[in-house]
Protein backbone atom coordinates (compact mmCIF):
# COMPACT_ATOMS: atom_id res chain seq x y z
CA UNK A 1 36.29 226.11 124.14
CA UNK A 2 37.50 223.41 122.15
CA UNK A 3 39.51 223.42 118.60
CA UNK A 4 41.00 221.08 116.58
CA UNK A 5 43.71 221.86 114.45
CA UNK A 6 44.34 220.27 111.35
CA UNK A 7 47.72 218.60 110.14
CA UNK A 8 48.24 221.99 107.69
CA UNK A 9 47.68 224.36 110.31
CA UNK A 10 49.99 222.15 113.03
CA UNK A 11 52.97 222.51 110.48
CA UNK A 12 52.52 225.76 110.07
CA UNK A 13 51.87 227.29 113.33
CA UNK A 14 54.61 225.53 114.70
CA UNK A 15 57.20 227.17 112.24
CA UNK A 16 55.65 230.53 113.80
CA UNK A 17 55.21 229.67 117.46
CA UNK A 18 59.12 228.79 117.98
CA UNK A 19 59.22 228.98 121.80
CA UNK A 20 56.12 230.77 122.07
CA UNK A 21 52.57 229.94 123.28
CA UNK A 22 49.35 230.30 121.10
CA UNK A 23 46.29 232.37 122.24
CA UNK A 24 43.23 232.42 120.46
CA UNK A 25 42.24 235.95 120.82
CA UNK A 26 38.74 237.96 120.22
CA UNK A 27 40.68 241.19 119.50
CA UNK A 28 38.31 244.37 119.70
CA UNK A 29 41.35 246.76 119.23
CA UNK A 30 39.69 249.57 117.11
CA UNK A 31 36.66 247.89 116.64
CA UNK A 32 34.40 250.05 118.77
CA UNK A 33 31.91 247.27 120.70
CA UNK A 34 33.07 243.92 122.09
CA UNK A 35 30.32 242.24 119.65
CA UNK A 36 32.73 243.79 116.65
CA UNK A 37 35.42 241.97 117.60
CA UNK A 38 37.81 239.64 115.10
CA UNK A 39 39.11 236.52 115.65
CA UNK A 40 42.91 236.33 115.51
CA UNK A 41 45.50 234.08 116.48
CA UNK A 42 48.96 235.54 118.42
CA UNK A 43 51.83 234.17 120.52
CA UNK A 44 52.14 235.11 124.27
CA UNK A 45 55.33 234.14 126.43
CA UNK A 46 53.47 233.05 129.36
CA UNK A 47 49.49 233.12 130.21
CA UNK A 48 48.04 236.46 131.74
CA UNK A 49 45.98 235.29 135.22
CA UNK A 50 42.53 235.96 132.59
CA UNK A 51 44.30 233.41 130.45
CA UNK A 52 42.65 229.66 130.81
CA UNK A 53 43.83 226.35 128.38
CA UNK A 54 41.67 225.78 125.43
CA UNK A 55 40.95 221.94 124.89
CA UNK A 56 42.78 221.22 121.65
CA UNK A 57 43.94 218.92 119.58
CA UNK A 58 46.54 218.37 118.73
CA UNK A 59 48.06 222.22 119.78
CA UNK A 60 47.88 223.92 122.72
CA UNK A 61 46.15 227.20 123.19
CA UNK A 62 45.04 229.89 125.82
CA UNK A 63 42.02 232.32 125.21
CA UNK A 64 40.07 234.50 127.54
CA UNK A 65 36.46 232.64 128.90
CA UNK A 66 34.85 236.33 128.34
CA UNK A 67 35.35 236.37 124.59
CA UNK A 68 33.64 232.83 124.40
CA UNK A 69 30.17 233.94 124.07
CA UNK A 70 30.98 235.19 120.77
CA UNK A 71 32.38 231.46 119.39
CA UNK A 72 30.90 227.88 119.75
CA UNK A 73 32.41 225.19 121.65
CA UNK A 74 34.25 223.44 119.11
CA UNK A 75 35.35 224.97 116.25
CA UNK A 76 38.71 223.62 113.61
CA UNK A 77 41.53 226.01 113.00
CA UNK A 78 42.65 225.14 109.26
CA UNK A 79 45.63 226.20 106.85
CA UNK A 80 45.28 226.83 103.06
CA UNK A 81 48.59 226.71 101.40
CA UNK A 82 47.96 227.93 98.40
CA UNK A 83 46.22 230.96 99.84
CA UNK A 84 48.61 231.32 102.55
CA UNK A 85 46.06 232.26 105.21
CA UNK A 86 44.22 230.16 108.25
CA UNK A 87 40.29 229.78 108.40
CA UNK A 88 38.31 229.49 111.47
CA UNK A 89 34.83 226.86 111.02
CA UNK A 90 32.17 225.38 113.03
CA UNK A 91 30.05 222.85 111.97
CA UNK A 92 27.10 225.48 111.67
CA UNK A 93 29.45 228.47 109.90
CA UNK A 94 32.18 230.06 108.38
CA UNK A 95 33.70 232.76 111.17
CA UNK A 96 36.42 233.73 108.68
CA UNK A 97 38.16 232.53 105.50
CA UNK A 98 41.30 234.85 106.79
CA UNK A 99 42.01 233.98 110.38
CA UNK A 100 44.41 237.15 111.58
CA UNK A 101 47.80 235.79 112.95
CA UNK A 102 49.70 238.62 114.75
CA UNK A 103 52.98 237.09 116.21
């Protein structure tokens, strides 16, 4: 899984992140099925051992390789500052206009 983050999101995920880590997470909390799940960004301190490295550029990110049959392989992680909310793209769609950040 590779995503490339753009110089909006950068700035702002790295006034959230302070020491932290970011994981790219397919959460499925409440959601019922796996295939229901939402794409949301959080912090971790350290990787779990189902935890891999994302490729990224230019921020570093962990996500779990059993979530990524539900994304493509290289997606862009962007910030909109005047709606004060991340979006998560591919070249072939729109995943979300409202990417979830949980800290």
């Amino acid at each position: 899984m590779r995503i490339t983050f753009t110089t909006e999101a950068v700035h702002k995920l790295q006034l959230l992140l302070k020491d932290k880590k970011l994981k790219f997470l397919h959460d499925i909390e409440g959601c019922g099925c796996v295939v229901s799940g939402v794409p949301t960004l959080t912090t971790i301190d350290s990787p779990t051992e189902d935890d891999r490295a994302g490729e990224a550029d230019p921020l570093p990110f962990y996500y779990e390789p059993r979530h990524k049959v539900y994304y493509e392989d290289h997606m862009k992680i962007h910030y909109d500052t005047d709606k004060n909310a991340f979006s998560l793209k591919s070249d072939a769609q729109i995943y979300t206009l409202n990417l979830r950040f949980v800290p």
